[in-house]
Protein backbone atom coordinates (compact mmCIF):
# COMPACT_ATOMS: atom_id res chain seq x y z
CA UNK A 1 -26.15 51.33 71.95
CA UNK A 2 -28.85 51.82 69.20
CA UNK A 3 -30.15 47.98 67.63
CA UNK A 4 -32.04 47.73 64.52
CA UNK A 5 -34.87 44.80 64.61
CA UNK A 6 -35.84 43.21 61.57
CA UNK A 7 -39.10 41.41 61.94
CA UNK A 8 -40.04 38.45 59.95
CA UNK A 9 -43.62 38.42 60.33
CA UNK A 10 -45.56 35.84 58.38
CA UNK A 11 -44.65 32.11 57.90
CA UNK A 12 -41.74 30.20 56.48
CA UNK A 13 -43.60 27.59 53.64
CA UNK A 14 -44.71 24.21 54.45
CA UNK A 15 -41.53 21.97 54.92
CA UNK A 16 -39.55 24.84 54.56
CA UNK A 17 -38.32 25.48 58.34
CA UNK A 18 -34.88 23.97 58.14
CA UNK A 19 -33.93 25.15 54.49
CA UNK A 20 -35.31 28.50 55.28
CA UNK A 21 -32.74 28.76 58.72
CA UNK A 22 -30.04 27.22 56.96
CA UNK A 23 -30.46 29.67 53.99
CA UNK A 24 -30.22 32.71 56.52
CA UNK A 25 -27.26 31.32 58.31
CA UNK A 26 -25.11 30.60 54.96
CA UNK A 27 -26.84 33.34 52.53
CA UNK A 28 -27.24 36.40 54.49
CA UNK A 29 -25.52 36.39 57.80
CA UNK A 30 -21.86 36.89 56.21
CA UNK A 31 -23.84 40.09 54.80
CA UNK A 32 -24.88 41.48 57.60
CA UNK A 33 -21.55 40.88 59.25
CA UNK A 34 -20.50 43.05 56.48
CA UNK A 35 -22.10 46.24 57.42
CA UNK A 36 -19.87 48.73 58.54
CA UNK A 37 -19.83 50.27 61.79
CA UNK A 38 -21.49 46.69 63.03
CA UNK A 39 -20.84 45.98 66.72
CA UNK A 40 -23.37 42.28 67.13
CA UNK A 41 -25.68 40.22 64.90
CA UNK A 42 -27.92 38.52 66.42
CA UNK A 43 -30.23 35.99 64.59
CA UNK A 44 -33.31 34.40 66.57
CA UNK A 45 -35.26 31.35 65.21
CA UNK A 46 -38.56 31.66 66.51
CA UNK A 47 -39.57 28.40 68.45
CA UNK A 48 -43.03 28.91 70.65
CA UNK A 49 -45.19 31.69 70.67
CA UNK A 50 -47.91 32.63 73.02
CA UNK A 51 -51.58 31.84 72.38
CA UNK A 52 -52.86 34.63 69.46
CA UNK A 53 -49.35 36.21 69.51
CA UNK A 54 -48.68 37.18 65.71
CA UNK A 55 -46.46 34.79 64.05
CA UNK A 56 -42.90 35.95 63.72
CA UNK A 57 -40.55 33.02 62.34
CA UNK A 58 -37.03 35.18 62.38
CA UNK A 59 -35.82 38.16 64.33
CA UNK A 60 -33.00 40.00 63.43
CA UNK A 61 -31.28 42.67 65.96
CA UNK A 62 -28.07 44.72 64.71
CA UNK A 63 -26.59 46.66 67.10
CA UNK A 64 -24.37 49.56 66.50
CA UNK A 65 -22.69 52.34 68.63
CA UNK A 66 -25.28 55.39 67.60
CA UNK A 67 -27.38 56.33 65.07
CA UNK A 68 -24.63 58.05 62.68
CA UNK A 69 -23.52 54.14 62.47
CA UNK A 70 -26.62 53.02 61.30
CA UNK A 71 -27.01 55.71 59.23
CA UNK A 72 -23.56 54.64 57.52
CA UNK A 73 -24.71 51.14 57.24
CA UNK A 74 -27.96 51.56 55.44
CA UNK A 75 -26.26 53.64 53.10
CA UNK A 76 -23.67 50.86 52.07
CA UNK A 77 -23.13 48.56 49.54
CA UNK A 78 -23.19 45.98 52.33
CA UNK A 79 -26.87 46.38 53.04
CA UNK A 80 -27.87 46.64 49.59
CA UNK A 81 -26.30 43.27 49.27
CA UNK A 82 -27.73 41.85 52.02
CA UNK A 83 -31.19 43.01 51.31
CA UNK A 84 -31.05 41.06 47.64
CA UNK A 85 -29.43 38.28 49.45
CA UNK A 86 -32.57 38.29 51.50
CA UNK A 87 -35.53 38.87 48.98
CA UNK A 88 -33.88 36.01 47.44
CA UNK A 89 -34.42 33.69 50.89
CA UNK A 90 -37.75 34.96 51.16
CA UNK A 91 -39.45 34.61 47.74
CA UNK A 92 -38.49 31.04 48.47
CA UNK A 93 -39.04 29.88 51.95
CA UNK A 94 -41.51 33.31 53.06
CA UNK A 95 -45.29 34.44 52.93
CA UNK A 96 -45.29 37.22 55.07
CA UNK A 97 -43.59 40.76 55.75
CA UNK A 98 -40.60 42.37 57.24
CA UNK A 99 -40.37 45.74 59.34
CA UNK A 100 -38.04 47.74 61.01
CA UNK A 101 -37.55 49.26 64.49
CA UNK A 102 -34.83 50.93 65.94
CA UNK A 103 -34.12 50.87 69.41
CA UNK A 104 -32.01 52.58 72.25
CA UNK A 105 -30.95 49.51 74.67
CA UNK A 106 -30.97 49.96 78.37
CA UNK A 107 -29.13 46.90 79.81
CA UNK A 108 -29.31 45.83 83.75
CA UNK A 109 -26.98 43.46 84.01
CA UNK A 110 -27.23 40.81 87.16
């Protein structure tokens, strides 16, 4: 399984921390539901953070079934979409930057 992180790095506004998650949630999410080839979403809220650790308000990890998939989703109208739907959250509720790694997942299960 190949995910694709999104990392928020940077800070939501002051007062912004609920409007900012809710906005993801209702705004975006059905977006990046959207994408094709899609097999999980998963959106993390940041909470704590170790001492000096770089703040990092919102994760985002979208996991498809190999690269060819994500290929096909960054091509689509769904991501375009999703990435306006975004700049929009963020020019309201962000300071900060977003970047991109892809990974190859190697789950142990218990």
């Amino acid at each position: 399984m190949i995910t694709r992180y999104a990392l928020f790095e940077g800070r939501i506004l002051e007062g912004q921390t609920e409007a900012f998650r809710a906005a993801v949630l209702v705004e975006v999410v059905p977006h990046w539901n959207a994408f094709p080839g899609v097999l999980a979403v998963r959106v993390c809220f940041a909470n704590e953070r170790d001492d000096g650790a770089p703040e990092i308000p919102l994760i985002l990890a979208i996991s498809y079934a190999d690269r060819a998939a994500v290929d096909t989703a960054l091509a689509s109208p769904a991501r375009a979409a999703a990435k306006a739907a975004t700049e929009a959250i963020l020019a309201r509720h962000f300071e900060g930057r977003v970047h991109h790694h892809i990974t190859e997942a190697h789950d142990y299960p218990h």
